[in-house]
Protein backbone atom coordinates (compact mmCIF):
# COMPACT_ATOMS: atom_id res chain seq x y z
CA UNK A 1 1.02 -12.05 1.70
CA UNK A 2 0.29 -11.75 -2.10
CA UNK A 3 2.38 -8.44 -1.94
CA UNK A 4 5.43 -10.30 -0.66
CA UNK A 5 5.21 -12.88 -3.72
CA UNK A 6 5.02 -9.81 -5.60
CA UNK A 7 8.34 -8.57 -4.53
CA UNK A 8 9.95 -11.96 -4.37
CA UNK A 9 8.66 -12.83 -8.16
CA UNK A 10 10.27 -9.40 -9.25
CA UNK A 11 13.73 -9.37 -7.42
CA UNK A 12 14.30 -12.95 -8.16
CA UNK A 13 14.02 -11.70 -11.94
CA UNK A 14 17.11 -9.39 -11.06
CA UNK A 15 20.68 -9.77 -10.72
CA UNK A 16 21.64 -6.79 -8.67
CA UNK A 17 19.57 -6.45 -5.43
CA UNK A 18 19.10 -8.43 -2.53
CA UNK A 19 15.54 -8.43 -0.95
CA UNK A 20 14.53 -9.32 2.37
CA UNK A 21 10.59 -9.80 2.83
CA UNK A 22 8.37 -8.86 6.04
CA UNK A 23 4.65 -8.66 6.14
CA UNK A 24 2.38 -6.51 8.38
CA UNK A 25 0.37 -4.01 8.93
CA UNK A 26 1.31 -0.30 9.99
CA UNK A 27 2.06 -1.11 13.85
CA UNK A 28 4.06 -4.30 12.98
CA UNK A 29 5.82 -3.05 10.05
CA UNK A 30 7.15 -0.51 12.57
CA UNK A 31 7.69 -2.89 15.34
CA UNK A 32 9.53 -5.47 12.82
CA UNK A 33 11.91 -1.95 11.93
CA UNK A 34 12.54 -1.46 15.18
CA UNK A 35 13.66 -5.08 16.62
CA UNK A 36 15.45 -5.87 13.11
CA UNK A 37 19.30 -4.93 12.18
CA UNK A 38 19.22 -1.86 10.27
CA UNK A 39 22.79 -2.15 9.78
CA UNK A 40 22.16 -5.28 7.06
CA UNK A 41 20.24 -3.08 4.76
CA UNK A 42 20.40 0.03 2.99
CA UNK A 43 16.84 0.80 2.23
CA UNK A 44 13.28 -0.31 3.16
CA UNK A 45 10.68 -0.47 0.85
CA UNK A 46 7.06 0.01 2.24
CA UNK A 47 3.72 1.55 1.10
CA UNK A 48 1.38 4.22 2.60
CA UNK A 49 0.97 4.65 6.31
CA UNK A 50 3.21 1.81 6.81
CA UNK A 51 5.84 3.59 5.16
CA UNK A 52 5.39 6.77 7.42
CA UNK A 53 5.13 4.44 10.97
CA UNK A 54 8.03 3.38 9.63
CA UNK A 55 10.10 6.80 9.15
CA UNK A 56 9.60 7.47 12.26
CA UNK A 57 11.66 4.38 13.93
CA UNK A 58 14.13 3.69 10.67
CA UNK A 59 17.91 4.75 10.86
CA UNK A 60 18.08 3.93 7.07
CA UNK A 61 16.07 5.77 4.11
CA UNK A 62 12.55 4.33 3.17
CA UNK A 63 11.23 4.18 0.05
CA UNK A 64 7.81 3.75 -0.82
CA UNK A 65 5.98 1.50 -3.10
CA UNK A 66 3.86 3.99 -4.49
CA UNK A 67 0.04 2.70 -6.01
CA UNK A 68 -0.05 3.53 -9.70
CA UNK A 69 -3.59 4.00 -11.31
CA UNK A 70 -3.60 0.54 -12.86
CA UNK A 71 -4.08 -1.18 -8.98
CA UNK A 72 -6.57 1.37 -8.89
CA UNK A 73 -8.20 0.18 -11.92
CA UNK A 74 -7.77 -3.67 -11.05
CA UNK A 75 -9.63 -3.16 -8.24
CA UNK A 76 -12.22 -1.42 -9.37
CA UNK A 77 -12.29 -4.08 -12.28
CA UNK A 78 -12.59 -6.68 -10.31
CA UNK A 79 -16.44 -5.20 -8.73
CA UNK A 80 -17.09 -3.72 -11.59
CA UNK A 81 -20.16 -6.87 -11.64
CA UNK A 82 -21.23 -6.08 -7.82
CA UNK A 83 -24.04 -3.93 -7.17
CA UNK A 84 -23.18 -3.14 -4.03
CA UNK A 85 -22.55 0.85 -3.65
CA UNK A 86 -18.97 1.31 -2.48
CA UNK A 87 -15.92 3.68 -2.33
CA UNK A 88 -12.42 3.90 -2.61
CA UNK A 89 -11.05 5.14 0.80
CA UNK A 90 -7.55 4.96 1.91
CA UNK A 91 -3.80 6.91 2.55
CA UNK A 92 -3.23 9.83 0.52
CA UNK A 93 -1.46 7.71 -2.07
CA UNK A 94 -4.65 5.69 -2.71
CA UNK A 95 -6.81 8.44 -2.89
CA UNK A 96 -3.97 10.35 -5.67
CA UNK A 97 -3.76 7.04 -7.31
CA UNK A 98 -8.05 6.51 -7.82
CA UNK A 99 -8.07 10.21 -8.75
CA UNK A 100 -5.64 9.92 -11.07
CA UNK A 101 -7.37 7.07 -13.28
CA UNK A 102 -10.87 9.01 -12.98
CA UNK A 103 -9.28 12.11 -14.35
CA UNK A 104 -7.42 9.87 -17.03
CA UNK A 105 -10.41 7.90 -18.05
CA UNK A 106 -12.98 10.93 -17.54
CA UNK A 107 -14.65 8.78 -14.92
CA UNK A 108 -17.36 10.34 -12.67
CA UNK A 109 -19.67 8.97 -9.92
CA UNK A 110 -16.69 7.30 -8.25
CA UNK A 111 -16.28 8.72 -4.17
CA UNK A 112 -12.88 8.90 -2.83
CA UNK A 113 -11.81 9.10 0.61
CA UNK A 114 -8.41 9.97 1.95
CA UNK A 115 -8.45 8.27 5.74
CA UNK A 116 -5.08 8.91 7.62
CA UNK A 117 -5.10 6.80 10.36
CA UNK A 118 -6.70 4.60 12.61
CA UNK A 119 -8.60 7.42 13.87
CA UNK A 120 -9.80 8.73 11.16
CA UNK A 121 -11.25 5.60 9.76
CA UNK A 122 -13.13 4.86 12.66
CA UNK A 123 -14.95 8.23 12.70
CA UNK A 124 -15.25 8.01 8.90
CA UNK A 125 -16.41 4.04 8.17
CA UNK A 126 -19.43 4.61 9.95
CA UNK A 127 -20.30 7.58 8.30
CA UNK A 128 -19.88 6.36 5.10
CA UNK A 129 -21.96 3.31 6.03
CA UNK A 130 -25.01 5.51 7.28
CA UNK A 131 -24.39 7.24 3.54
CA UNK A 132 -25.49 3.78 2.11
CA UNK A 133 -21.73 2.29 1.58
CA UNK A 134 -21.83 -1.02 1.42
CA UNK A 135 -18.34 -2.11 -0.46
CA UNK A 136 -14.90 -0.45 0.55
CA UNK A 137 -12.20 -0.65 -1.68
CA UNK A 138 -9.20 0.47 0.61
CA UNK A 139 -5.98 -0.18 2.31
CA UNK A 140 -5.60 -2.37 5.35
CA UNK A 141 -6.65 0.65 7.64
CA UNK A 142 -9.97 0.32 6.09
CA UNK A 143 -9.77 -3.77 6.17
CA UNK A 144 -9.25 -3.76 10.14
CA UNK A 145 -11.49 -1.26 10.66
CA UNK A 146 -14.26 -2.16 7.97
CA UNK A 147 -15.84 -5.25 10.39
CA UNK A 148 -16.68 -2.95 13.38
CA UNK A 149 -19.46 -1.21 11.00
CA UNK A 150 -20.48 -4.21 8.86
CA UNK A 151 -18.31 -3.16 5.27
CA UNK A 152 -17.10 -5.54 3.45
CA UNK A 153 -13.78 -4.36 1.71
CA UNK A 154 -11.32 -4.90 -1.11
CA UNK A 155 -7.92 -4.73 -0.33
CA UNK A 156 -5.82 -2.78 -2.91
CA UNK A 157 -2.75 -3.78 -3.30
CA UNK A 158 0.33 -2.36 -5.44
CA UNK A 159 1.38 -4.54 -8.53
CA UNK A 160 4.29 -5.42 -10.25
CA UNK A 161 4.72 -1.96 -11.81
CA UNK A 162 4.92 -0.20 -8.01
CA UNK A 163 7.52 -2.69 -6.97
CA UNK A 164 9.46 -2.72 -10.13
CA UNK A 165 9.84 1.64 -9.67
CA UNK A 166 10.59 1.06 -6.28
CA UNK A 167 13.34 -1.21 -6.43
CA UNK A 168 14.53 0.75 -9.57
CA UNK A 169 14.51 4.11 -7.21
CA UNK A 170 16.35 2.01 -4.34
CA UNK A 171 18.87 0.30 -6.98
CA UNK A 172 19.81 3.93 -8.37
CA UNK A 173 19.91 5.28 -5.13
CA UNK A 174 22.35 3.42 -4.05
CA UNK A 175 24.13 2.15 -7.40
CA UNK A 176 27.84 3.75 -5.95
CA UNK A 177 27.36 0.90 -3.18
CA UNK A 178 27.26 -2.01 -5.68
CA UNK A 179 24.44 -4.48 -4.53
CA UNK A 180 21.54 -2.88 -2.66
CA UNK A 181 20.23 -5.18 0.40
CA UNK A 182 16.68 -4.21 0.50
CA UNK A 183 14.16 -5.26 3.57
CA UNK A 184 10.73 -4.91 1.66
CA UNK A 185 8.66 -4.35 4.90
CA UNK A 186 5.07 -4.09 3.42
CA UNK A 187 1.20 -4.23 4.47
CA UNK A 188 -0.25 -7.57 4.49
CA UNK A 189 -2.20 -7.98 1.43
């Protein structure tokens, strides 16, 4: 939800898009693809495993809404008071985006996890929680999954910067079209 008045706060600021908004998680983002007229866009805009469920179904390009080291470091802000041991565990582009802002901040001591799927975060959450994790910081394959071994979690979300880009990559993609109709199909948040 915060995600979507994210992307409706930004592409209300501009004059040359139109956006459609759709929340869910990696299953639903797909299923709302699948039941929805692709023919009234000409892009989606998603993020991390919702934008690869999403590939797979879409007749029309997706774009993602890629995490830039400042949600990282948000996040991380945000329980930088808790004492509570935790990690940052997530899709590929979470795990880039925390390594990124460790290696530009010389930050050590920070574990990062890449978890792929559904799968993979169920055989990884409970390791991590016999390793003494107690706080995930992760996408919402680690928030579904995070209750079934007793984590509590921080959902990471992308900011304004992330959206901005990827409207900026879908209005320049297709700027020979004139006005880009854009279905922002994103991961609850």
């Amino acid at each position: 939800e915060g995600m979507r008045d994210v992307v409706r706060s930004v592409a209300a600021a501009r004059d040359d898009i139109e956006v459609t908004t759709l929340v869910g998680n990696m299953e639903r983002g797909a299923d709302l693809v699948r039941k929805c007229d692709q023919e009234l866009y000409d892009v989606i805009l998603s993020r991390g495993g919702t934008a690869d469920y999403i590939r797979e179904v879409a007749n029309i390009p997706v774009i993602e809404i890629e995490l830039t080291p400042y949600d990282i470091r948000n996040v991380l802000a945000a329980v930088s008071g808790r004492k509570q041991k935790f990690v940052v565990a997530g899709f590929p582009s979470i795990a880039e985006a925390a390594r990124s802002l460790c290696d530009i901040m010389d930050i050590d001591g920070i574990d990062i996890v890449t978890i792929r799927n559904d799968t993979d975060a169920r055989a990884t959450l409970p390791k991590l929680k016999a390793q003494g994790v107690e706080l995930l910081l992760c996408d919402m394959v680690g928030v579904e999954a995070a209750p079934a071994v007793g984590l509590e979690t921080v959902l990471i979300t992308s900011g304004v910067k992330g959206i901005e880009d990827a409207l900026n990559k879908a209005v320049s993609y297709f700027s020979s079209f004139g006005w880009a109709k854009l279905a922002a199909g994103i991961q609850n948040a």
